[in-house]
PDB file of N, CA and C in Angstrom:
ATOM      1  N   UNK A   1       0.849  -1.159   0.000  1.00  0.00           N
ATOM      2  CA  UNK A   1       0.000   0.000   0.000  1.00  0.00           C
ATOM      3  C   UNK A   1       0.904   1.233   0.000  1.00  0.00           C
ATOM      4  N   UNK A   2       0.371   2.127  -0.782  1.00  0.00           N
ATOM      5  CA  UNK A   2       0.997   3.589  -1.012  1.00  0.00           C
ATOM      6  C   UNK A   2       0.074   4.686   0.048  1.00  0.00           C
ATOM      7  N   UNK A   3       1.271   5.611   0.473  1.00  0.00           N
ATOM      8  CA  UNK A   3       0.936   6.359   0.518  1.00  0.00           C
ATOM      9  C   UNK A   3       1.687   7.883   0.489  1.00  0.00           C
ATOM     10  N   UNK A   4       1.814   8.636  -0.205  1.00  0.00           N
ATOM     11  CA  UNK A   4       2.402   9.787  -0.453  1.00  0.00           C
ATOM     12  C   UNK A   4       3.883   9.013  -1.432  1.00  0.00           C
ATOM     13  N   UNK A   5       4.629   9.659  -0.701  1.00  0.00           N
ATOM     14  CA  UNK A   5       5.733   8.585  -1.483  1.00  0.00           C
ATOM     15  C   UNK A   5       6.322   7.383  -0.863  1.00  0.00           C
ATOM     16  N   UNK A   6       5.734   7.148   0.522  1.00  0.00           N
ATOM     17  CA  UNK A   6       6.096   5.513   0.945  1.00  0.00           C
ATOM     18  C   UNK A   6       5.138   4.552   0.901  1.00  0.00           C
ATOM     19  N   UNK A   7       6.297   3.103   1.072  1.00  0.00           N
ATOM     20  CA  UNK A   7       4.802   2.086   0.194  1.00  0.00           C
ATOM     21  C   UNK A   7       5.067   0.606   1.439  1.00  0.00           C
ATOM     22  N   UNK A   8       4.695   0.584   2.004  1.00  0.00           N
ATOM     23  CA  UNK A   8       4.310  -0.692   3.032  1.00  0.00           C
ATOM     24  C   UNK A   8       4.207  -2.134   2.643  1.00  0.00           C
ATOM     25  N   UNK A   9       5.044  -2.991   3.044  1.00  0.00           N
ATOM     26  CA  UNK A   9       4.537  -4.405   2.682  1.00  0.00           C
ATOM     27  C   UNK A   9       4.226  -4.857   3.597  1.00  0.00           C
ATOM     28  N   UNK A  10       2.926  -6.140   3.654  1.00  0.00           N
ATOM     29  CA  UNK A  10       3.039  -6.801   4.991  1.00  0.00           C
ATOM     30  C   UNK A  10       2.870  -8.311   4.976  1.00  0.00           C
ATOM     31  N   UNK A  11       3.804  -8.755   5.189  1.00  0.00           N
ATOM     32  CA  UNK A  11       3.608 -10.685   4.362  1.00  0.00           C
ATOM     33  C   UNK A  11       2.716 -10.848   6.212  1.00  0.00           C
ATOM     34  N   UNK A  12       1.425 -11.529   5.312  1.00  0.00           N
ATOM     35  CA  UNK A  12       0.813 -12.108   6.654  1.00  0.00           C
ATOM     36  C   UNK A  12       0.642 -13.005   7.210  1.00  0.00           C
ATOM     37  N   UNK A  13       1.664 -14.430   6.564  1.00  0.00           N
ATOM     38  CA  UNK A  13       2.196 -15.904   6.934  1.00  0.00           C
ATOM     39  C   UNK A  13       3.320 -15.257   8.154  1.00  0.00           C
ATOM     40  N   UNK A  14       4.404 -14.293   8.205  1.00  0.00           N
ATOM     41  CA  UNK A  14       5.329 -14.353   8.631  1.00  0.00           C
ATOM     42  C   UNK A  14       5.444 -13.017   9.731  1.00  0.00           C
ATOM     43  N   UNK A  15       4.421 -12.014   9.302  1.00  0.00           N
ATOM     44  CA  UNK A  15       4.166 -10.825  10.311  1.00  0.00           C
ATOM     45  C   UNK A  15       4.943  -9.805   9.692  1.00  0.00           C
ATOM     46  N   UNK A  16       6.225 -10.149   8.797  1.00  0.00           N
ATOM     47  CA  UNK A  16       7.565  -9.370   8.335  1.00  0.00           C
ATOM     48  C   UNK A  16       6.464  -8.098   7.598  1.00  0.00           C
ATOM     49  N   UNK A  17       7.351  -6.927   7.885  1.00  0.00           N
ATOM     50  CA  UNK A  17       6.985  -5.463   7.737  1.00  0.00           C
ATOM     51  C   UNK A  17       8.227  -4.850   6.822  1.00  0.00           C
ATOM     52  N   UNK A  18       7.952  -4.325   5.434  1.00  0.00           N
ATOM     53  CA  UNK A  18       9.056  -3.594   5.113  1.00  0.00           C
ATOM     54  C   UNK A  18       7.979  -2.142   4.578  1.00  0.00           C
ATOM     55  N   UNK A  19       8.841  -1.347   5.000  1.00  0.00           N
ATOM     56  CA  UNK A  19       8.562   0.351   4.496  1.00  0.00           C
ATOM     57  C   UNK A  19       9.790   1.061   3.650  1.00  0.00           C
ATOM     58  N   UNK A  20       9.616   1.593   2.341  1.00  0.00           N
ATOM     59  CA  UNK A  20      10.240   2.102   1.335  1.00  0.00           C
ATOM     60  C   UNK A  20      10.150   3.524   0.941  1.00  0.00           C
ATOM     61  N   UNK A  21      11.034   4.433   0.993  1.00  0.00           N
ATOM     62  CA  UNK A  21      10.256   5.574   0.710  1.00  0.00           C
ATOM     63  C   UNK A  21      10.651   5.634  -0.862  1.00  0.00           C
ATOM     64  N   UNK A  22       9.673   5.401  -2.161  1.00  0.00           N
ATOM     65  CA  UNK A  22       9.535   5.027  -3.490  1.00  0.00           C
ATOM     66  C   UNK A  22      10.481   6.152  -4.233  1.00  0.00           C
ATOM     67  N   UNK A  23      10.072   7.385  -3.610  1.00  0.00           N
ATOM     68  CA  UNK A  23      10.442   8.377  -4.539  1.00  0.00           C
ATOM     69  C   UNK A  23      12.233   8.999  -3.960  1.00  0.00           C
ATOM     70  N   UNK A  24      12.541   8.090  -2.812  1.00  0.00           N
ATOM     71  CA  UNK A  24      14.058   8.200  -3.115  1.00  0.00           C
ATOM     72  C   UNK A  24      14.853   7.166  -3.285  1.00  0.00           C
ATOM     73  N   UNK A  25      14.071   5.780  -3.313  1.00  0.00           N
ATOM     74  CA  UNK A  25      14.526   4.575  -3.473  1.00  0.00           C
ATOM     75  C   UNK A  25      13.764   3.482  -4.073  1.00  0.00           C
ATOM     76  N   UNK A  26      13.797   4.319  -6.067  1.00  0.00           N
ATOM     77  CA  UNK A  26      12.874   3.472  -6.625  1.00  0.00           C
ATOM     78  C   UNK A  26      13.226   1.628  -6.436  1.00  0.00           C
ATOM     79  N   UNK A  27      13.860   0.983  -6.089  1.00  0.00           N
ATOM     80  CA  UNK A  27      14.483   0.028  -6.078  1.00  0.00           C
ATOM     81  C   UNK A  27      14.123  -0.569  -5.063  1.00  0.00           C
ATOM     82  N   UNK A  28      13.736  -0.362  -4.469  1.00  0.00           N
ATOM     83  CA  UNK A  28      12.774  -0.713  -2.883  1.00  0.00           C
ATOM     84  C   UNK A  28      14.245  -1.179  -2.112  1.00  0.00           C
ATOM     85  N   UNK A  29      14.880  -1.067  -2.048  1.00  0.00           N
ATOM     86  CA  UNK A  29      16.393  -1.808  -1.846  1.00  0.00           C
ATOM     87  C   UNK A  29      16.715  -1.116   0.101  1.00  0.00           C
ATOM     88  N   UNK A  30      16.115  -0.098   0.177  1.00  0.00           N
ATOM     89  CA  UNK A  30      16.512  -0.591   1.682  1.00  0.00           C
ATOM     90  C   UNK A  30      14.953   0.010   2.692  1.00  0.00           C
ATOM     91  N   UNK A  31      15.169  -0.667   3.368  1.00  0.00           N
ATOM     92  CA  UNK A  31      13.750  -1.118   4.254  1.00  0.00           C
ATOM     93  C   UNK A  31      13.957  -0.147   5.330  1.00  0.00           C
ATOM     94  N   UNK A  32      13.896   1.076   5.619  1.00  0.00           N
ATOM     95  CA  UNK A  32      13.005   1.755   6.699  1.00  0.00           C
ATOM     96  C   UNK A  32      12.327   1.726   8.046  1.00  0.00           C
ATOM     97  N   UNK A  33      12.028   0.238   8.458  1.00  0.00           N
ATOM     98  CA  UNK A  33      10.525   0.018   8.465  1.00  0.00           C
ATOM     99  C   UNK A  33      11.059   0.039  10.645  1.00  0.00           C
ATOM    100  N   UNK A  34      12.651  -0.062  10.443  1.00  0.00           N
ATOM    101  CA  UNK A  34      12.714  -0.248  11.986  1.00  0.00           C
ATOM    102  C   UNK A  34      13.216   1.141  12.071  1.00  0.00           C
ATOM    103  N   UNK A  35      13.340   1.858  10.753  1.00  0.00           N
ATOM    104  CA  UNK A  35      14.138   3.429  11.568  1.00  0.00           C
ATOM    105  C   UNK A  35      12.601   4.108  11.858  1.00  0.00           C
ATOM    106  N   UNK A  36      11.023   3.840  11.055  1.00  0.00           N
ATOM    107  CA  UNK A  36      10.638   4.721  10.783  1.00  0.00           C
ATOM    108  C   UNK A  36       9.057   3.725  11.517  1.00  0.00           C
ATOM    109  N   UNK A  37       9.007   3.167  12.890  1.00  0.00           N
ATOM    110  CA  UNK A  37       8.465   2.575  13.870  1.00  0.00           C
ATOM    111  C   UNK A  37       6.735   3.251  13.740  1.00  0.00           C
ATOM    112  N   UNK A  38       6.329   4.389  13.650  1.00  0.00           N
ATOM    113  CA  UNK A  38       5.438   5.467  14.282  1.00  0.00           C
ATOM    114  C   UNK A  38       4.533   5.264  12.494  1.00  0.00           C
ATOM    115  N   UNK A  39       5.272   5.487  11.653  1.00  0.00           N
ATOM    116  CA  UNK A  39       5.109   5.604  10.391  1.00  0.00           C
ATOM    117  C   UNK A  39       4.280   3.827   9.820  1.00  0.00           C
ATOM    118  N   UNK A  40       5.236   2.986  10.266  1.00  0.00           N
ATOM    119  CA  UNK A  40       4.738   1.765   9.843  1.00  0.00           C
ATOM    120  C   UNK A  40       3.820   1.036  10.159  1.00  0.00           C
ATOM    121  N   UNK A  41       3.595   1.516  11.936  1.00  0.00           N
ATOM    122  CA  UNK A  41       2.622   1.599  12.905  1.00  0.00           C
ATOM    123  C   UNK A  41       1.321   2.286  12.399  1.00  0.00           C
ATOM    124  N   UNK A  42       0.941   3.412  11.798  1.00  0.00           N
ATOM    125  CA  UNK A  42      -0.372   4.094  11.484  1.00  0.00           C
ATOM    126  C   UNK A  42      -0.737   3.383   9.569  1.00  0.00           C
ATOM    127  N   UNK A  43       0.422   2.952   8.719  1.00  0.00           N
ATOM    128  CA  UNK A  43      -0.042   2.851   7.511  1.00  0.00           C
ATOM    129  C   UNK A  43      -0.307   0.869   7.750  1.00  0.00           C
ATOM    130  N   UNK A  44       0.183   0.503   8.550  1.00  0.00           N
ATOM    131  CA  UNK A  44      -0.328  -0.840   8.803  1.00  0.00           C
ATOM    132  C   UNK A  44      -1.771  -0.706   9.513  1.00  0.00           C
ATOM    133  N   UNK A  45      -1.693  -0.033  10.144  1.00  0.00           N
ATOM    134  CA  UNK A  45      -3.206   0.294  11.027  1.00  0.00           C
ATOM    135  C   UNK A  45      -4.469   0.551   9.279  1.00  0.00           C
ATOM    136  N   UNK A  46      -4.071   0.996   8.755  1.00  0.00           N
ATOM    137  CA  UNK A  46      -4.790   1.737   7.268  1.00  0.00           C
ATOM    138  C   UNK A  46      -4.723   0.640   6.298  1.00  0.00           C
ATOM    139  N   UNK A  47      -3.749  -0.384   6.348  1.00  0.00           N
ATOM    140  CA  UNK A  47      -3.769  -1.249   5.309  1.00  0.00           C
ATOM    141  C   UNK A  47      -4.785  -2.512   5.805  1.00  0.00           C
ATOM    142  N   UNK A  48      -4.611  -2.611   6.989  1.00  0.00           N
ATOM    143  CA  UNK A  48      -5.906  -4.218   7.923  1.00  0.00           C
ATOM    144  C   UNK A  48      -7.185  -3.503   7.776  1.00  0.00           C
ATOM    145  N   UNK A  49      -7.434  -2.242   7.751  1.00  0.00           N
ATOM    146  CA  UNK A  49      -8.437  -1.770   7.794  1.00  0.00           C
ATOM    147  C   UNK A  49      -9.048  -2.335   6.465  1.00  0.00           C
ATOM    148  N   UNK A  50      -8.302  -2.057   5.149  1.00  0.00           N
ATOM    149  CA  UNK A  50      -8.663  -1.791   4.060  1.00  0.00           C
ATOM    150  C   UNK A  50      -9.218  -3.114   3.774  1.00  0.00           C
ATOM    151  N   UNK A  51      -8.125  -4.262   4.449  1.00  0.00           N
ATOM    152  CA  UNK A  51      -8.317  -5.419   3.989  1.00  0.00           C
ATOM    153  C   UNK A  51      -9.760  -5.964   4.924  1.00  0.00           C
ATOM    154  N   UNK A  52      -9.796  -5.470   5.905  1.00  0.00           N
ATOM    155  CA  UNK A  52     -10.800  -6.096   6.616  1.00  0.00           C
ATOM    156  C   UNK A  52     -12.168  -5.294   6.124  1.00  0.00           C
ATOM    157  N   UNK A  53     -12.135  -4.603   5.499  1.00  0.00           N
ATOM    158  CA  UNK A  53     -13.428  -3.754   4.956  1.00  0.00           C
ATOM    159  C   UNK A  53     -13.584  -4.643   3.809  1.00  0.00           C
ATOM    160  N   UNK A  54     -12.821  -5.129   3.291  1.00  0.00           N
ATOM    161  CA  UNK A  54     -12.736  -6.108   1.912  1.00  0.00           C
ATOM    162  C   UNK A  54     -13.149  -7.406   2.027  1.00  0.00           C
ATOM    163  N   UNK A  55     -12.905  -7.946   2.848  1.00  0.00           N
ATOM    164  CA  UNK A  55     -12.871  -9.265   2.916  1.00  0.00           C
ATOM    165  C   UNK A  55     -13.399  -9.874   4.103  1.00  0.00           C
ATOM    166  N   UNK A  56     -13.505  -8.994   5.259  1.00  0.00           N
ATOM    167  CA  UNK A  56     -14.342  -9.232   6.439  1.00  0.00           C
ATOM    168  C   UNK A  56     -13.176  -9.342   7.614  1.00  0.00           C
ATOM    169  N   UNK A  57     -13.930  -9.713   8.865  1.00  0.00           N
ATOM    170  CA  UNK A  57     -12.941  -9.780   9.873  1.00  0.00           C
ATOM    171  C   UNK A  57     -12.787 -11.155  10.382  1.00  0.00           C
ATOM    172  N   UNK A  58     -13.765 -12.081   9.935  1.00  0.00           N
ATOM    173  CA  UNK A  58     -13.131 -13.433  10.301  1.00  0.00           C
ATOM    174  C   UNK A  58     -11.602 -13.919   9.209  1.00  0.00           C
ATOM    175  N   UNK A  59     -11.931 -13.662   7.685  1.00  0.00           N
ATOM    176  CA  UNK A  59     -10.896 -13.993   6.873  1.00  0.00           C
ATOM    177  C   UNK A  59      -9.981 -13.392   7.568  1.00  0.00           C
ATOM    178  N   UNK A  60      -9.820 -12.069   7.853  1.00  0.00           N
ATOM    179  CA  UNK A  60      -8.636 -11.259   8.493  1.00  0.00           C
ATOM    180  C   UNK A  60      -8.009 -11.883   9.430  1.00  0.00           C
ATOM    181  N   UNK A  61      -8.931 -12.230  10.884  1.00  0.00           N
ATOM    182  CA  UNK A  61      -8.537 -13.118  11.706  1.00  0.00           C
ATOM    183  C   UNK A  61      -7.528 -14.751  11.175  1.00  0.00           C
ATOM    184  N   UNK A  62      -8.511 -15.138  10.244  1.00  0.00           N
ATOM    185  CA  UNK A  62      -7.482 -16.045   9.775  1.00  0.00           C
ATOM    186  C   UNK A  62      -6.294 -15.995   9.307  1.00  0.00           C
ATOM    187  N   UNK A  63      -6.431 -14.622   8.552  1.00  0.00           N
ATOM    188  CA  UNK A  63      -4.947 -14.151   7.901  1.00  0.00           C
ATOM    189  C   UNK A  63      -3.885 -14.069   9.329  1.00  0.00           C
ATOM    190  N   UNK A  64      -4.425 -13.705  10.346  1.00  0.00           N
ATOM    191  CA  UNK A  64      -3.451 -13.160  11.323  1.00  0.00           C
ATOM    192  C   UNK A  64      -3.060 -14.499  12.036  1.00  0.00           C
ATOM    193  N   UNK A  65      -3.572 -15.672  12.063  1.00  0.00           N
ATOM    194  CA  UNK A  65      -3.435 -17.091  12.535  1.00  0.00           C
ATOM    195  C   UNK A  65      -2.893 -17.538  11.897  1.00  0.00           C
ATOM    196  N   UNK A  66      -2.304 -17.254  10.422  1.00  0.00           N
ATOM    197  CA  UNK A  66      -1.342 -17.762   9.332  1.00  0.00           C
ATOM    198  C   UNK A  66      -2.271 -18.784   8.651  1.00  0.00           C
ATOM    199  N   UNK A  67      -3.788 -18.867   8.635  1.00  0.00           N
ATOM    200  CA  UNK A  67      -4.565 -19.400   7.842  1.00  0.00           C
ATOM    201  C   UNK A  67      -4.489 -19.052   6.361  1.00  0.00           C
ATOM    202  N   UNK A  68      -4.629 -19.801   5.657  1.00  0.00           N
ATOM    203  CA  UNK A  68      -5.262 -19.129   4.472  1.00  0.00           C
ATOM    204  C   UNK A  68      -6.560 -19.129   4.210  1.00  0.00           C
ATOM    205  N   UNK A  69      -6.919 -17.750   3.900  1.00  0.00           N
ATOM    206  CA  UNK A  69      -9.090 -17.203   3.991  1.00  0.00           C
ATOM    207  C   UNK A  69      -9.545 -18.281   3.509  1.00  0.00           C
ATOM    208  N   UNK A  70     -10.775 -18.940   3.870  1.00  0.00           N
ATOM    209  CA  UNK A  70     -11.576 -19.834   3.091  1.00  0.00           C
ATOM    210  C   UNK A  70     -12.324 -18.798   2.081  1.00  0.00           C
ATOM    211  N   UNK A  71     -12.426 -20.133   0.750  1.00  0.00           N
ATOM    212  CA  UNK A  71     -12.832 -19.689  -0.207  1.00  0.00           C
ATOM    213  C   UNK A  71     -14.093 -19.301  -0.054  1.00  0.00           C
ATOM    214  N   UNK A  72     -14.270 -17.880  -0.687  1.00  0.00           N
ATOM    215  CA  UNK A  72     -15.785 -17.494  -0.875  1.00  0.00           C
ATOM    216  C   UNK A  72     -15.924 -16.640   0.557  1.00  0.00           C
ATOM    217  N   UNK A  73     -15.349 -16.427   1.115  1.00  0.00           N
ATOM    218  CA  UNK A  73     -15.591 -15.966   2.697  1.00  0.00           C
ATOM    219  C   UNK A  73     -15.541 -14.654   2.655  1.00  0.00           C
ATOM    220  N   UNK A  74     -15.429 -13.748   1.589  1.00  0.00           N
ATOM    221  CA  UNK A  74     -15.105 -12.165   1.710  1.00  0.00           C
ATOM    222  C   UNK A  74     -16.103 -11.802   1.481  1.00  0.00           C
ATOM    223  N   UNK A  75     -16.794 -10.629   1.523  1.00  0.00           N
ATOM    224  CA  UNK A  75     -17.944  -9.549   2.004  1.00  0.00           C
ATOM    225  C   UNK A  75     -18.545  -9.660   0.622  1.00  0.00           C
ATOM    226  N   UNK A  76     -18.061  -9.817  -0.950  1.00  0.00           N
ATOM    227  CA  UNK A  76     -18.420  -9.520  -1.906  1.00  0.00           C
ATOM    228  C   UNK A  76     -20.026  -9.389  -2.216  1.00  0.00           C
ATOM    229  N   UNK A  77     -20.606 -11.461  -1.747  1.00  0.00           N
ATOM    230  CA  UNK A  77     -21.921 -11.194  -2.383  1.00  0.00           C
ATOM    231  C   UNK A  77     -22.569 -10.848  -1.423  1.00  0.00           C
ATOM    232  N   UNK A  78     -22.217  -9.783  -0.044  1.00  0.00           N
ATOM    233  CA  UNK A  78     -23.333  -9.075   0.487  1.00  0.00           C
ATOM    234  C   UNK A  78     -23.483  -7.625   0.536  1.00  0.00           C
ATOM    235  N   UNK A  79     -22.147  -7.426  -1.007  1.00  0.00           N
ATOM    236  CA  UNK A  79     -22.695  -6.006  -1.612  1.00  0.00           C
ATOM    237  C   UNK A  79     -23.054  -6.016  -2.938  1.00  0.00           C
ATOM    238  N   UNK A  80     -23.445  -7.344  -3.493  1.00  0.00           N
ATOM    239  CA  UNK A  80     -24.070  -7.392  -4.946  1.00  0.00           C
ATOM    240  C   UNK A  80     -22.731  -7.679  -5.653  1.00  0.00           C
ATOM    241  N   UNK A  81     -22.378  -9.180  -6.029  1.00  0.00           N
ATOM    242  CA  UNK A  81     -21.803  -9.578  -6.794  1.00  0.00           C
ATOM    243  C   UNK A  81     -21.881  -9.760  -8.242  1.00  0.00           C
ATOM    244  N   UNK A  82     -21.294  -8.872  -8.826  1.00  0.00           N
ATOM    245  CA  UNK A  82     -21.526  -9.003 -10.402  1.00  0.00           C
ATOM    246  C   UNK A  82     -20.834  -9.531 -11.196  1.00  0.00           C
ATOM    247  N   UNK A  83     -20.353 -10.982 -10.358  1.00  0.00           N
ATOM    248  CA  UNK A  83     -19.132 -11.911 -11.216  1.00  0.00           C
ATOM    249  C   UNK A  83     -20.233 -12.556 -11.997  1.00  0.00           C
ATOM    250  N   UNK A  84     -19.751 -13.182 -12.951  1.00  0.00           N
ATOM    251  CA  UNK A  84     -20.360 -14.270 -13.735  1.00  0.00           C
ATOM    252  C   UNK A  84     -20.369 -15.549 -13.237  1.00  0.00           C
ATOM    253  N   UNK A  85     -21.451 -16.328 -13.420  1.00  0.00           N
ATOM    254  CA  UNK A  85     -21.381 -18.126 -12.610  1.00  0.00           C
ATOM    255  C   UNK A  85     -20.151 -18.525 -13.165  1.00  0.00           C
ATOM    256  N   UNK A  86     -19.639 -19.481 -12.578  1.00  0.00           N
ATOM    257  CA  UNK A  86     -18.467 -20.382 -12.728  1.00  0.00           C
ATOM    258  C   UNK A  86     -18.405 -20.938 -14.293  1.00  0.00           C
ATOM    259  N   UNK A  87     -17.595 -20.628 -15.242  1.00  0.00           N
ATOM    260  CA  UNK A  87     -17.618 -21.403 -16.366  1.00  0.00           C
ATOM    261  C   UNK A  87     -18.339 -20.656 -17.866  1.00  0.00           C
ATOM    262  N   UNK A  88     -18.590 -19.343 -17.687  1.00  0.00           N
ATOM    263  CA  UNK A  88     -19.546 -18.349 -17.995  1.00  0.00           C
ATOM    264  C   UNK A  88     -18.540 -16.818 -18.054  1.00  0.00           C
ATOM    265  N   UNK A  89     -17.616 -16.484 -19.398  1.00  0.00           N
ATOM    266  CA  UNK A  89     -17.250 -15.495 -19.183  1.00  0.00           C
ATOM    267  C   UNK A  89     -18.036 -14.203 -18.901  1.00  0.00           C
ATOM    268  N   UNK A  90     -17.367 -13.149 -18.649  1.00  0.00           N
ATOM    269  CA  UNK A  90     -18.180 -11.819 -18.232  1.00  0.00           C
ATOM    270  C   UNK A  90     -17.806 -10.661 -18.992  1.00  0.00           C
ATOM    271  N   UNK A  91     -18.376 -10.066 -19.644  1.00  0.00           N
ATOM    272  CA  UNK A  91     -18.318  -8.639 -20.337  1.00  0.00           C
ATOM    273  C   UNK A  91     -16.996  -8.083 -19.434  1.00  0.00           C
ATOM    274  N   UNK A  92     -16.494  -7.121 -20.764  1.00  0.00           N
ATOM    275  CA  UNK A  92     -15.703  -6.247 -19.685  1.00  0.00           C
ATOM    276  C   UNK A  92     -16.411  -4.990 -19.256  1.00  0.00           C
ATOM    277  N   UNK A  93     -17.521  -4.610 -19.239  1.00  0.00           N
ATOM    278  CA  UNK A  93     -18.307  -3.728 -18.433  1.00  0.00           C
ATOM    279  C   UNK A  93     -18.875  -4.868 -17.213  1.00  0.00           C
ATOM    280  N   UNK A  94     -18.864  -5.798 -17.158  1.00  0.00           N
ATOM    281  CA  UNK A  94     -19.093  -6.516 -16.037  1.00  0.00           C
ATOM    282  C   UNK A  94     -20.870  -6.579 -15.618  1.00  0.00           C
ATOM    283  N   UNK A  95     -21.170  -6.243 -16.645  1.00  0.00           N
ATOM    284  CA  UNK A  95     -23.145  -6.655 -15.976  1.00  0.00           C
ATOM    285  C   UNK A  95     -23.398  -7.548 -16.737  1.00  0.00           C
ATOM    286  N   UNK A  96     -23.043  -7.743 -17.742  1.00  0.00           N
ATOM    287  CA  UNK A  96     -23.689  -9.269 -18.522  1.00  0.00           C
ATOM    288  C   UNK A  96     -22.714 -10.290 -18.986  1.00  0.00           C
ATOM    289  N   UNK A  97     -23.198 -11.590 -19.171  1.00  0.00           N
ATOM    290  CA  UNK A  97     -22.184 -12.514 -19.753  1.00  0.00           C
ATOM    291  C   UNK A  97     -21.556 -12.009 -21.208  1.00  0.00           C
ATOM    292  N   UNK A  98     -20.660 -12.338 -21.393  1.00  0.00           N
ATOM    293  CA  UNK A  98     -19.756 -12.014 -22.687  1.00  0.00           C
ATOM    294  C   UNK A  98     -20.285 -12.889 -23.949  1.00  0.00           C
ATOM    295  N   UNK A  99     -20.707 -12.771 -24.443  1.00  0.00           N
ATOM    296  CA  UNK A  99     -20.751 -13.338 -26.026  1.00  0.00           C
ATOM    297  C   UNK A  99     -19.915 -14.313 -26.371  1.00  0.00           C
ATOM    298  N   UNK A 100     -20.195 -15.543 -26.926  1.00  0.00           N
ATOM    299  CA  UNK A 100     -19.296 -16.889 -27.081  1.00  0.00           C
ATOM    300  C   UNK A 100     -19.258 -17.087 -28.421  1.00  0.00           C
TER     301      UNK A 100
END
Protein backbone atom coordinates (compact mmCIF):
# COMPACT_ATOMS: atom_id res chain seq x y z
CA UNK A 1 0.00 0.00 0.00
CA UNK A 2 1.00 3.59 -1.01
CA UNK A 3 0.94 6.36 0.52
CA UNK A 4 2.40 9.79 -0.45
CA UNK A 5 5.73 8.59 -1.48
CA UNK A 6 6.10 5.51 0.95
CA UNK A 7 4.80 2.09 0.19
CA UNK A 8 4.31 -0.69 3.03
CA UNK A 9 4.54 -4.41 2.68
CA UNK A 10 3.04 -6.80 4.99
CA UNK A 11 3.61 -10.68 4.36
CA UNK A 12 0.81 -12.11 6.65
CA UNK A 13 2.20 -15.90 6.93
CA UNK A 14 5.33 -14.35 8.63
CA UNK A 15 4.17 -10.83 10.31
CA UNK A 16 7.57 -9.37 8.33
CA UNK A 17 6.99 -5.46 7.74
CA UNK A 18 9.06 -3.59 5.11
CA UNK A 19 8.56 0.35 4.50
CA UNK A 20 10.24 2.10 1.33
CA UNK A 21 10.26 5.57 0.71
CA UNK A 22 9.54 5.03 -3.49
CA UNK A 23 10.44 8.38 -4.54
CA UNK A 24 14.06 8.20 -3.12
CA UNK A 25 14.53 4.58 -3.47
CA UNK A 26 12.87 3.47 -6.63
CA UNK A 27 14.48 0.03 -6.08
CA UNK A 28 12.77 -0.71 -2.88
CA UNK A 29 16.39 -1.81 -1.85
CA UNK A 30 16.51 -0.59 1.68
CA UNK A 31 13.75 -1.12 4.25
CA UNK A 32 13.00 1.75 6.70
CA UNK A 33 10.53 0.02 8.46
CA UNK A 34 12.71 -0.25 11.99
CA UNK A 35 14.14 3.43 11.57
CA UNK A 36 10.64 4.72 10.78
CA UNK A 37 8.47 2.58 13.87
CA UNK A 38 5.44 5.47 14.28
CA UNK A 39 5.11 5.60 10.39
CA UNK A 40 4.74 1.77 9.84
CA UNK A 41 2.62 1.60 12.90
CA UNK A 42 -0.37 4.09 11.48
CA UNK A 43 -0.04 2.85 7.51
CA UNK A 44 -0.33 -0.84 8.80
CA UNK A 45 -3.21 0.29 11.03
CA UNK A 46 -4.79 1.74 7.27
CA UNK A 47 -3.77 -1.25 5.31
CA UNK A 48 -5.91 -4.22 7.92
CA UNK A 49 -8.44 -1.77 7.79
CA UNK A 50 -8.66 -1.79 4.06
CA UNK A 51 -8.32 -5.42 3.99
CA UNK A 52 -10.80 -6.10 6.62
CA UNK A 53 -13.43 -3.75 4.96
CA UNK A 54 -12.74 -6.11 1.91
CA UNK A 55 -12.87 -9.27 2.92
CA UNK A 56 -14.34 -9.23 6.44
CA UNK A 57 -12.94 -9.78 9.87
CA UNK A 58 -13.13 -13.43 10.30
CA UNK A 59 -10.90 -13.99 6.87
CA UNK A 60 -8.64 -11.26 8.49
CA UNK A 61 -8.54 -13.12 11.71
CA UNK A 62 -7.48 -16.05 9.78
CA UNK A 63 -4.95 -14.15 7.90
CA UNK A 64 -3.45 -13.16 11.32
CA UNK A 65 -3.43 -17.09 12.54
CA UNK A 66 -1.34 -17.76 9.33
CA UNK A 67 -4.56 -19.40 7.84
CA UNK A 68 -5.26 -19.13 4.47
CA UNK A 69 -9.09 -17.20 3.99
CA UNK A 70 -11.58 -19.83 3.09
CA UNK A 71 -12.83 -19.69 -0.21
CA UNK A 72 -15.78 -17.49 -0.87
CA UNK A 73 -15.59 -15.97 2.70
CA UNK A 74 -15.11 -12.16 1.71
CA UNK A 75 -17.94 -9.55 2.00
CA UNK A 76 -18.42 -9.52 -1.91
CA UNK A 77 -21.92 -11.19 -2.38
CA UNK A 78 -23.33 -9.08 0.49
CA UNK A 79 -22.69 -6.01 -1.61
CA UNK A 80 -24.07 -7.39 -4.95
CA UNK A 81 -21.80 -9.58 -6.79
CA UNK A 82 -21.53 -9.00 -10.40
CA UNK A 83 -19.13 -11.91 -11.22
CA UNK A 84 -20.36 -14.27 -13.74
CA UNK A 85 -21.38 -18.13 -12.61
CA UNK A 86 -18.47 -20.38 -12.73
CA UNK A 87 -17.62 -21.40 -16.37
CA UNK A 88 -19.55 -18.35 -18.00
CA UNK A 89 -17.25 -15.49 -19.18
CA UNK A 90 -18.18 -11.82 -18.23
CA UNK A 91 -18.32 -8.64 -20.34
CA UNK A 92 -15.70 -6.25 -19.68
CA UNK A 93 -18.31 -3.73 -18.43
CA UNK A 94 -19.09 -6.52 -16.04
CA UNK A 95 -23.15 -6.65 -15.98
CA UNK A 96 -23.69 -9.27 -18.52
CA UNK A 97 -22.18 -12.51 -19.75
CA UNK A 98 -19.76 -12.01 -22.69
CA UNK A 99 -20.75 -13.34 -26.03
CA UNK A 100 -19.30 -16.89 -27.08
Amino acid sequence: MRQGDFKILYYWDTKQVQLFDVAKDRTESKDLSAEQPDRVAAMLAVLKEHVRAGIGEQQVAALERGEKPTEGGGKRGQRGDTKAPRGEAQSPRGDQPAPR
